[in-house]
PDB file of N, CA and C in Angstrom:
ATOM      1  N   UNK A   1      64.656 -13.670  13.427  1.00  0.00           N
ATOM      2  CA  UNK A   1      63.572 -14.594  13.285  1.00  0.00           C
ATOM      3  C   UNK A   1      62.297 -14.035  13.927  1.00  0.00           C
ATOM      4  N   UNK A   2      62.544 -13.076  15.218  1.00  0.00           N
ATOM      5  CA  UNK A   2      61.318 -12.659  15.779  1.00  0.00           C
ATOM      6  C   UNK A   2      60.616 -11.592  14.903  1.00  0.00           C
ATOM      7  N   UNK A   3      61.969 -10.701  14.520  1.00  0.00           N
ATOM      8  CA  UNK A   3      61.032  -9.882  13.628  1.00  0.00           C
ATOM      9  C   UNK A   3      60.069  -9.999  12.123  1.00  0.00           C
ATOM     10  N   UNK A   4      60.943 -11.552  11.503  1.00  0.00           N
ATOM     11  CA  UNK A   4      59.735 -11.720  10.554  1.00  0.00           C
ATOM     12  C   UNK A   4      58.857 -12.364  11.048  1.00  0.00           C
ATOM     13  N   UNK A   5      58.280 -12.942  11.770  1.00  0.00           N
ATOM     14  CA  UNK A   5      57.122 -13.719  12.627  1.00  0.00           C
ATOM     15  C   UNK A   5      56.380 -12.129  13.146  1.00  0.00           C
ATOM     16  N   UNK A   6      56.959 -10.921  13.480  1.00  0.00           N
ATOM     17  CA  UNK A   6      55.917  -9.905  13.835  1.00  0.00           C
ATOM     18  C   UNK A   6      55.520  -9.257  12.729  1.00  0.00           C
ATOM     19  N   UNK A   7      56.105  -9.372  11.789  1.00  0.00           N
ATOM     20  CA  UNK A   7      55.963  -8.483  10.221  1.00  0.00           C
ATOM     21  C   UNK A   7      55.109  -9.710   9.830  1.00  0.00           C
ATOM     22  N   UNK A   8      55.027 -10.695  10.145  1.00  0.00           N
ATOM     23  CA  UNK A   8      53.896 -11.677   9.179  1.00  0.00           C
ATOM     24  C   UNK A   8      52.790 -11.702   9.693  1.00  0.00           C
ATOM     25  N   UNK A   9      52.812 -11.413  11.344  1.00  0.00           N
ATOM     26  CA  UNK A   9      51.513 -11.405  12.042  1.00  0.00           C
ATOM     27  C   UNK A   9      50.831  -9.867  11.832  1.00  0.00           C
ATOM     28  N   UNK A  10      51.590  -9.118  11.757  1.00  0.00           N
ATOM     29  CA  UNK A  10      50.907  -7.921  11.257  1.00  0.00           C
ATOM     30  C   UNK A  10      50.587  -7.821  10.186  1.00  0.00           C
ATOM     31  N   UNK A  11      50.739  -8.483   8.694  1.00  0.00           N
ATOM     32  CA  UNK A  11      50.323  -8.306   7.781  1.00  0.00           C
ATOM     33  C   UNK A  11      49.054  -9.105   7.773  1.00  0.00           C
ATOM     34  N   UNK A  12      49.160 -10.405   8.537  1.00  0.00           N
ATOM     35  CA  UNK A  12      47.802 -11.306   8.542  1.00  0.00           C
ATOM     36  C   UNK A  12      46.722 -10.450   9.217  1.00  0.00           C
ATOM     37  N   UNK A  13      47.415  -9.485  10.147  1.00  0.00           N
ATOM     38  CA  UNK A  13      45.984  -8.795  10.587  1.00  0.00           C
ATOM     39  C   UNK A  13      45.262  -7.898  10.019  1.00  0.00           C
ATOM     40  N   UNK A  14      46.710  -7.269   9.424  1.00  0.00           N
ATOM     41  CA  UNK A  14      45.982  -6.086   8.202  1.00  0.00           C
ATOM     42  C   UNK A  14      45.198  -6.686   6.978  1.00  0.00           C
ATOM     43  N   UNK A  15      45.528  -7.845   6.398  1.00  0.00           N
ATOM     44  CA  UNK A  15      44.581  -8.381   5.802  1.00  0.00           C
ATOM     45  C   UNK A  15      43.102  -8.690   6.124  1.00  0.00           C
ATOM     46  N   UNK A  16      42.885  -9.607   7.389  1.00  0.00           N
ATOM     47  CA  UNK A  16      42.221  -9.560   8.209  1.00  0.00           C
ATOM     48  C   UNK A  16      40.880  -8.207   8.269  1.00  0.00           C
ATOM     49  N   UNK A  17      41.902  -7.213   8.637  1.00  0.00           N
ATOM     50  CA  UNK A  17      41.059  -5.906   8.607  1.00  0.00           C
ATOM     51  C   UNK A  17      40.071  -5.613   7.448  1.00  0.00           C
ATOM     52  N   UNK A  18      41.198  -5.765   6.668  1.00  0.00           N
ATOM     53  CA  UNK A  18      40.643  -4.866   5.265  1.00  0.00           C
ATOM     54  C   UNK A  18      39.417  -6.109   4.538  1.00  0.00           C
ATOM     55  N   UNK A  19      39.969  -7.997   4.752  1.00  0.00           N
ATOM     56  CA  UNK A  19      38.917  -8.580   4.196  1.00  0.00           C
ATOM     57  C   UNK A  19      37.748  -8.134   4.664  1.00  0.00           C
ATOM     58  N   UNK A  20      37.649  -7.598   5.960  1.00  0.00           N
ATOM     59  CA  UNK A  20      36.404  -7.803   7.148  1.00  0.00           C
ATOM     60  C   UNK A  20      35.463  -6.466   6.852  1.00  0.00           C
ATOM     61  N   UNK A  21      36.216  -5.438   6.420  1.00  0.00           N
ATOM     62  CA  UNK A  21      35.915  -4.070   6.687  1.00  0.00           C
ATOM     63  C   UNK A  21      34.861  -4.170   5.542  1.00  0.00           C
ATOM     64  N   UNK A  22      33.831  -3.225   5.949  1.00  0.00           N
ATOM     65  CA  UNK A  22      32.653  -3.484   4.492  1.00  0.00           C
ATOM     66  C   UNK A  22      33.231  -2.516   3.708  1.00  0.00           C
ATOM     67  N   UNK A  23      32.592  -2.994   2.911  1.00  0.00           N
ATOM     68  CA  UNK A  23      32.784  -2.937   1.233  1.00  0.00           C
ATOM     69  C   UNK A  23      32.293  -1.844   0.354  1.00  0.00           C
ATOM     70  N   UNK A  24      31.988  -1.121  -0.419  1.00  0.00           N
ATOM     71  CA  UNK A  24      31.070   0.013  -0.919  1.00  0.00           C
ATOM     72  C   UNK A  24      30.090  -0.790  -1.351  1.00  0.00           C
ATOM     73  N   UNK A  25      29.126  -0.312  -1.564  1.00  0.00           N
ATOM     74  CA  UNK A  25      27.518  -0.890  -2.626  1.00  0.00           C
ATOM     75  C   UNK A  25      27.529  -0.454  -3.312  1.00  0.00           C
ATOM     76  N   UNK A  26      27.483  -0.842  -4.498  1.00  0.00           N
ATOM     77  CA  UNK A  26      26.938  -0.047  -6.021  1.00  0.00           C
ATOM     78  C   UNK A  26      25.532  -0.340  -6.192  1.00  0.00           C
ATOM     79  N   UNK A  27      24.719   0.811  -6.382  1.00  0.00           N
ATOM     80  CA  UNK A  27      23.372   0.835  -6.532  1.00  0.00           C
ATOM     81  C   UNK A  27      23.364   1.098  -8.109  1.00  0.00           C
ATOM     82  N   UNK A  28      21.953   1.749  -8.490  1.00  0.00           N
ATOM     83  CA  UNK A  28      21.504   1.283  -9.449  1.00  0.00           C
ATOM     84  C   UNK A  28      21.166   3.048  -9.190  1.00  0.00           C
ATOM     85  N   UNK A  29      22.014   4.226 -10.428  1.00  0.00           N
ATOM     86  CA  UNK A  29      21.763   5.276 -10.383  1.00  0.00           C
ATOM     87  C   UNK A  29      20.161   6.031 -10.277  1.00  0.00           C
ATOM     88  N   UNK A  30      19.974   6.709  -9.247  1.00  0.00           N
ATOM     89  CA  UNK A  30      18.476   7.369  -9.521  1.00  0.00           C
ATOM     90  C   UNK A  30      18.614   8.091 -10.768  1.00  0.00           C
ATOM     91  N   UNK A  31      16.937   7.888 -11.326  1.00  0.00           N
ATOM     92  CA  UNK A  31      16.502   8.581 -12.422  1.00  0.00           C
ATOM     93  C   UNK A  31      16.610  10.102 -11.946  1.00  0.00           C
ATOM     94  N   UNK A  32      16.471  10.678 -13.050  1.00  0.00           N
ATOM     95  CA  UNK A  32      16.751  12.377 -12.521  1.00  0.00           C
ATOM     96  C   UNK A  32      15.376  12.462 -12.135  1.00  0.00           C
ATOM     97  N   UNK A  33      14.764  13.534 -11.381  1.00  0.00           N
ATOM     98  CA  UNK A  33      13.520  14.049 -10.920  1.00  0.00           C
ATOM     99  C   UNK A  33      12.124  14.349 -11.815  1.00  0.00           C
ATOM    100  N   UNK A  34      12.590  14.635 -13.108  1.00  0.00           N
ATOM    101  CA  UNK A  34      11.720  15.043 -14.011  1.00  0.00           C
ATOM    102  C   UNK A  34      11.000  14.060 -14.480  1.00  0.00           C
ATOM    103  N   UNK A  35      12.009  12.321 -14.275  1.00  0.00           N
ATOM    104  CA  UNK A  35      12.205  11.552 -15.037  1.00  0.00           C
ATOM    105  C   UNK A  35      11.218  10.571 -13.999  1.00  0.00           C
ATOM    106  N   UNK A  36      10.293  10.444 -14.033  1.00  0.00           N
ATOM    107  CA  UNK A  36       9.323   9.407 -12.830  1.00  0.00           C
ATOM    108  C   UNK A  36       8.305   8.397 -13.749  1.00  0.00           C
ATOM    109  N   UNK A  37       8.071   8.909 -14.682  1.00  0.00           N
ATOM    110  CA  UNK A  37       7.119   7.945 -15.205  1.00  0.00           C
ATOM    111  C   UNK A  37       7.788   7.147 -15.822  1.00  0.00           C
ATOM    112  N   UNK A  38       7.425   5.623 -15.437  1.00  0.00           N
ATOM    113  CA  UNK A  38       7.930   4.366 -16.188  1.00  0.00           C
ATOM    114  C   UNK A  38       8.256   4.199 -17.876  1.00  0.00           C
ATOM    115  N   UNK A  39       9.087   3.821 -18.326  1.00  0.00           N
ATOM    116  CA  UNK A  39       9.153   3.412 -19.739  1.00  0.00           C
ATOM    117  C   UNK A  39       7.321   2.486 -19.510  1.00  0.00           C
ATOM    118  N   UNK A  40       7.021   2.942 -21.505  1.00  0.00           N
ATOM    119  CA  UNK A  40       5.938   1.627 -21.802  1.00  0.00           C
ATOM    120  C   UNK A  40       6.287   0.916 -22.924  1.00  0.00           C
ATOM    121  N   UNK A  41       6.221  -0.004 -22.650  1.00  0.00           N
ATOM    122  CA  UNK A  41       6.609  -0.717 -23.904  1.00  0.00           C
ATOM    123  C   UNK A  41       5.591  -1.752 -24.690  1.00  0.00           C
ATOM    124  N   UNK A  42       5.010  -1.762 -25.848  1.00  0.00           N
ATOM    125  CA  UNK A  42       4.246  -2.282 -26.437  1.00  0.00           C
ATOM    126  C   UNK A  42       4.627  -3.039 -27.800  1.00  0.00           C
ATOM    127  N   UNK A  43       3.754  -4.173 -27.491  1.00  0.00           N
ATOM    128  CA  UNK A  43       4.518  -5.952 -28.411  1.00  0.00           C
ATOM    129  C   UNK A  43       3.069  -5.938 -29.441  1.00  0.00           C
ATOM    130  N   UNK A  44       3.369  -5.881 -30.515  1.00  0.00           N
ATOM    131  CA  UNK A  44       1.987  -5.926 -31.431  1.00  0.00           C
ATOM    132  C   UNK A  44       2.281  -7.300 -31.995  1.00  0.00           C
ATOM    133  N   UNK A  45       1.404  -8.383 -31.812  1.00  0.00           N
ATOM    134  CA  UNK A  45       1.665  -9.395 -32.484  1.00  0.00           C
ATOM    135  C   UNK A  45       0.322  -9.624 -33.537  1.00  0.00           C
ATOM    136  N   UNK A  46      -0.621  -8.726 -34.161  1.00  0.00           N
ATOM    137  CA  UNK A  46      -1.567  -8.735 -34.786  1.00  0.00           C
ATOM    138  C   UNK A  46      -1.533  -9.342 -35.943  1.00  0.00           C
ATOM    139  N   UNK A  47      -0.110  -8.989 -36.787  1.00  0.00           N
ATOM    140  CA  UNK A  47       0.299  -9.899 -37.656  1.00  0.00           C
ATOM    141  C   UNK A  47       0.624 -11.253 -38.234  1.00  0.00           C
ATOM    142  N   UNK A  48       1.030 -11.962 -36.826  1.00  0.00           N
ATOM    143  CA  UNK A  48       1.666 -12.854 -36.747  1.00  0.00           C
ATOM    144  C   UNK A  48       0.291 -14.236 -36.554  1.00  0.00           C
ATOM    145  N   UNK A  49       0.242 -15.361 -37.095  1.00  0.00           N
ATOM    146  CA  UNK A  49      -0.371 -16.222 -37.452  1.00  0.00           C
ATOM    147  C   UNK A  49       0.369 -17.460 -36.781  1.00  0.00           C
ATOM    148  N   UNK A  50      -0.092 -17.971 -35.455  1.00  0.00           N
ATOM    149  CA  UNK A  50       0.134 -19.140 -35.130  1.00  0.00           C
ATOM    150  C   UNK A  50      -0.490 -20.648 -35.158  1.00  0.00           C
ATOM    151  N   UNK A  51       0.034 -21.671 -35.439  1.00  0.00           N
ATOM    152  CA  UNK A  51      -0.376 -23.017 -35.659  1.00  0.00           C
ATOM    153  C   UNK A  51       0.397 -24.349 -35.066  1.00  0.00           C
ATOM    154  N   UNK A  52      -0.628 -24.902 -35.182  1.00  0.00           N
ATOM    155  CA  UNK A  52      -0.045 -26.212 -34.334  1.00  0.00           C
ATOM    156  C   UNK A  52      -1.198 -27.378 -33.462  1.00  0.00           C
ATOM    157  N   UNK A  53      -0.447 -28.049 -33.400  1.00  0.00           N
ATOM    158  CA  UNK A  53      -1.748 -29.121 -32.639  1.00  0.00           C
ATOM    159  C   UNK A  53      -1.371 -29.291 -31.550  1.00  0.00           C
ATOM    160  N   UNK A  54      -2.598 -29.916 -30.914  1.00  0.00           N
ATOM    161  CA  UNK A  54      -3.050 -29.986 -29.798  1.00  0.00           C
ATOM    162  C   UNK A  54      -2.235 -31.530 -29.223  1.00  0.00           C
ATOM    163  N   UNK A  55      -0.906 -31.728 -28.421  1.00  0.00           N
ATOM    164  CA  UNK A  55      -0.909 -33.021 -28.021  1.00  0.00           C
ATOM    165  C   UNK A  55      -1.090 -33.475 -26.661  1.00  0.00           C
ATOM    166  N   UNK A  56      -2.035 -34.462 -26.667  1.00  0.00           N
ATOM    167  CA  UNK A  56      -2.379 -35.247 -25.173  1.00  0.00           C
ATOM    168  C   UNK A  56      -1.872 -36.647 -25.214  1.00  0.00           C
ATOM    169  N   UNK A  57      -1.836 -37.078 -23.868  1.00  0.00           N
ATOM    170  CA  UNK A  57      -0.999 -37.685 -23.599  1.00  0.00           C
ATOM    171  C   UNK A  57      -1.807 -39.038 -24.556  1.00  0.00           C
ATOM    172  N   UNK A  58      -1.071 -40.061 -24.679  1.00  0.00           N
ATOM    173  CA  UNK A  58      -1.996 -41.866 -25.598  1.00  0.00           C
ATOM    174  C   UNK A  58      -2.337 -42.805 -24.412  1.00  0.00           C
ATOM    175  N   UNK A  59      -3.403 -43.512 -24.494  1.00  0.00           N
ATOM    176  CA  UNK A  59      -3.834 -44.454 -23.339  1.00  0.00           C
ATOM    177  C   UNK A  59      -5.159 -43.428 -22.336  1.00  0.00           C
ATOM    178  N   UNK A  60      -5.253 -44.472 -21.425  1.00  0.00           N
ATOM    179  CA  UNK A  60      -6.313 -44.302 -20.568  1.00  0.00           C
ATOM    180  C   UNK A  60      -6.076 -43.293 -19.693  1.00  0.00           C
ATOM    181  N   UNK A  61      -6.942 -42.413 -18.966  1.00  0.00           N
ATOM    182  CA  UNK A  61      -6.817 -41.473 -17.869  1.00  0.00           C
ATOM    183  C   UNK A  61      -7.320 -43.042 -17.054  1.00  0.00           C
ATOM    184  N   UNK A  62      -6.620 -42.681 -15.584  1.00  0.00           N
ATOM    185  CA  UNK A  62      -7.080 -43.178 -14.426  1.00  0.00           C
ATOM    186  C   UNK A  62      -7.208 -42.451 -13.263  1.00  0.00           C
ATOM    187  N   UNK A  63      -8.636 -43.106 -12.941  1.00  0.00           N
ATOM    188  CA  UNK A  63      -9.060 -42.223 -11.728  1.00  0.00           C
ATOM    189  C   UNK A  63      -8.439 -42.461 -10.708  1.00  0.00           C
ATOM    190  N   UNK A  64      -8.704 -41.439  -9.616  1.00  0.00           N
ATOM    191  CA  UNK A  64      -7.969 -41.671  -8.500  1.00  0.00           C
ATOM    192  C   UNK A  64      -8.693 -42.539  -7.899  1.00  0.00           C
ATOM    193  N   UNK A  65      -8.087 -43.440  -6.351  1.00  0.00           N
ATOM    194  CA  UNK A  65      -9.217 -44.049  -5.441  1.00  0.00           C
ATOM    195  C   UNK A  65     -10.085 -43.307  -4.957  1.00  0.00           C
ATOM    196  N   UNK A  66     -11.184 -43.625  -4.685  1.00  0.00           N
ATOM    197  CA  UNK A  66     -11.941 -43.316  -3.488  1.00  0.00           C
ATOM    198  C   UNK A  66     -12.008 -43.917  -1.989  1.00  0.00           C
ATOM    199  N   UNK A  67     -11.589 -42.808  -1.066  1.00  0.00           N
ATOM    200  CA  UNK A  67     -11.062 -42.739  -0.202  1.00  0.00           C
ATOM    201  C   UNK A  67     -12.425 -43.728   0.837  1.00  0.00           C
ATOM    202  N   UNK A  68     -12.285 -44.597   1.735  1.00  0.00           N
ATOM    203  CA  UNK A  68     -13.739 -45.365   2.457  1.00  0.00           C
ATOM    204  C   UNK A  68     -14.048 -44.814   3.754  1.00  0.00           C
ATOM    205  N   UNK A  69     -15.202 -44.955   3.398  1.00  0.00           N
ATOM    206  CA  UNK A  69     -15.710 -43.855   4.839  1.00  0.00           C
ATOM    207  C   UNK A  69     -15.426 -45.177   6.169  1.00  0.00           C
ATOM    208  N   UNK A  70     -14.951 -44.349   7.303  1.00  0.00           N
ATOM    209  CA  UNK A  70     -14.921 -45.052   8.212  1.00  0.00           C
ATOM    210  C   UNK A  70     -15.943 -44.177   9.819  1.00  0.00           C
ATOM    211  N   UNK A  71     -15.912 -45.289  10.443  1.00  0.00           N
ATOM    212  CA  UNK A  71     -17.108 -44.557  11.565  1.00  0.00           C
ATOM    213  C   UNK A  71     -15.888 -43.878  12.530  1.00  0.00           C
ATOM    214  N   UNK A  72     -16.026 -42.755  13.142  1.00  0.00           N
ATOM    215  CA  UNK A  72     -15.683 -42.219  14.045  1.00  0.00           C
ATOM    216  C   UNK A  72     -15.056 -43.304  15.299  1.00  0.00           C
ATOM    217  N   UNK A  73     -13.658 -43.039  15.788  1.00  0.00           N
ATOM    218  CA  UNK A  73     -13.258 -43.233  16.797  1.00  0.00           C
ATOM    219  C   UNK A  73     -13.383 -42.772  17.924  1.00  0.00           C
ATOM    220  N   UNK A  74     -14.189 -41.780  17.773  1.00  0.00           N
ATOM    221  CA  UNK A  74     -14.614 -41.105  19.408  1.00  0.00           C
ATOM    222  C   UNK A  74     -15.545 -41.520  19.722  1.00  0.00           C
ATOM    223  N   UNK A  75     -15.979 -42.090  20.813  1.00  0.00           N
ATOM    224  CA  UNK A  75     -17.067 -43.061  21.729  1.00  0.00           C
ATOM    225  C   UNK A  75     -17.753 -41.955  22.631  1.00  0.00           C
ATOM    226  N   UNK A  76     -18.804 -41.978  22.566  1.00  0.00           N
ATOM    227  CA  UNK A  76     -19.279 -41.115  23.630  1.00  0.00           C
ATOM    228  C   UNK A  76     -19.215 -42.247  25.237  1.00  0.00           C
ATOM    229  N   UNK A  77     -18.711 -41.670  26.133  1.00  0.00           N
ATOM    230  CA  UNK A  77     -19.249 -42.649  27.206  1.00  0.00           C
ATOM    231  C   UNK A  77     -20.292 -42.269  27.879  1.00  0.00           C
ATOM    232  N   UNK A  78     -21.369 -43.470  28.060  1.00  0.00           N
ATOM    233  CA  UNK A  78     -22.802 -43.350  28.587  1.00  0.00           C
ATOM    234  C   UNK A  78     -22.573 -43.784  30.104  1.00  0.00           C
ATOM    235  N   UNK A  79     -21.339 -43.674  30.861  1.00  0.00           N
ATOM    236  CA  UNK A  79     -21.600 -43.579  32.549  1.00  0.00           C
ATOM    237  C   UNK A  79     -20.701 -42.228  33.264  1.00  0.00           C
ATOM    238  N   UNK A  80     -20.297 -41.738  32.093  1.00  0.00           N
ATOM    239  CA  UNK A  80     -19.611 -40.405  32.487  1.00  0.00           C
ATOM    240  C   UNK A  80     -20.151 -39.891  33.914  1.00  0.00           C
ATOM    241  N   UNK A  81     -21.633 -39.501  33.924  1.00  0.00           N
ATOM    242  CA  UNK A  81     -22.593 -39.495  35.030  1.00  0.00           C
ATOM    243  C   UNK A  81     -22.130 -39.729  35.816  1.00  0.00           C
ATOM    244  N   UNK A  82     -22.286 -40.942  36.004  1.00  0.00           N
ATOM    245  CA  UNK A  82     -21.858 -42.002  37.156  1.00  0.00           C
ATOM    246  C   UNK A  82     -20.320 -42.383  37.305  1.00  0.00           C
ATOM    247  N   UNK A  83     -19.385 -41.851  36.897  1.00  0.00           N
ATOM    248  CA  UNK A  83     -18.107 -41.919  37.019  1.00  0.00           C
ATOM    249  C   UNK A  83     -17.849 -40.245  37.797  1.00  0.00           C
ATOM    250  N   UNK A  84     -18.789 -39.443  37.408  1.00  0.00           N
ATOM    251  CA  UNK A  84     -18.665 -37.903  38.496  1.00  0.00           C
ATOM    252  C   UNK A  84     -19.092 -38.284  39.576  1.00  0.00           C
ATOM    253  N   UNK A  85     -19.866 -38.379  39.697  1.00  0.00           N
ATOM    254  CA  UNK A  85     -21.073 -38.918  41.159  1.00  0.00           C
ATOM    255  C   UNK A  85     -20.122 -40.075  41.782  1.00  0.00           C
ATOM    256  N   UNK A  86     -19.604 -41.285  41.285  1.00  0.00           N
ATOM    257  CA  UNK A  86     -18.962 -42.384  42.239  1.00  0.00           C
ATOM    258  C   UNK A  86     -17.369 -40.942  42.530  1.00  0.00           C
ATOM    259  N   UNK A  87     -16.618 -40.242  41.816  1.00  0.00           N
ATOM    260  CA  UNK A  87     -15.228 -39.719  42.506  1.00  0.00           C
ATOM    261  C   UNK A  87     -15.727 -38.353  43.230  1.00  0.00           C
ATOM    262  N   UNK A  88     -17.150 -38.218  43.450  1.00  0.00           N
ATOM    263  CA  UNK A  88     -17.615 -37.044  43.852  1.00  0.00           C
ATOM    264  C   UNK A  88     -17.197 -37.672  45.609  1.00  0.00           C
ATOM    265  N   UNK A  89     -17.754 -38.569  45.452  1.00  0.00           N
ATOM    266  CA  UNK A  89     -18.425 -39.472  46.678  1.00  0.00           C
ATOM    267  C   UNK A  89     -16.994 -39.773  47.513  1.00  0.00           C
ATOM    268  N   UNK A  90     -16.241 -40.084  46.538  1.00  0.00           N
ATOM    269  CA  UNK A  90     -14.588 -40.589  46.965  1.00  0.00           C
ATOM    270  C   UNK A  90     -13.873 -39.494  48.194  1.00  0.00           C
ATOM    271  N   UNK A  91     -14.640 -37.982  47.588  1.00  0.00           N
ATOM    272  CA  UNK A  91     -13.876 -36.794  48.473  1.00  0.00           C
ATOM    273  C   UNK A  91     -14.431 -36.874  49.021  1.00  0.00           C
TER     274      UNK A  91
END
């Protein structure tokens, strides 16, 4: 019994191994050296005659809102002054 429990744990590891172990990459063969300039490939559609209409949507466009101006939340304070000068005084 011990020895198939060590023959099973060794095979789980050798599996283990081999899932884990990297893998080869298959790339994408280099062109030979001579071989550098790109394929070109050219679509002549000079012949060809297209038609059809134009469809937009039925009903009204609607505008968006306009957004309302609001006044600024920043207050200037007019005793700032006098709030330096009274904690000046404090020290």
């Amino acid at each position: 019994m011990r020895t198939i429990k060590t023959i099973l744990a060794a095979a789980v590891a050798f599996g283990l191994v081999v899932a884990v172990s990297p893998a080869p990459s298959f790339a994408q063969p280099k062109p030979p050296k001579g071989d550098t300039k790109p394929k070109v490939k050219v679509y002549d559609f000079s012949g060809d005659t297209i038609e059809g209409d134009l469809i937009r949507p039925e009903g009204t466009t609607v505008d968006a809102r306009d957004f309302s101006k609001h006044s600024s939340l920043i207050r200037i304070r007019k005793d700032f002054i006098d709030a330096i000068l009274k904690s000046a005084e404090d020290l």
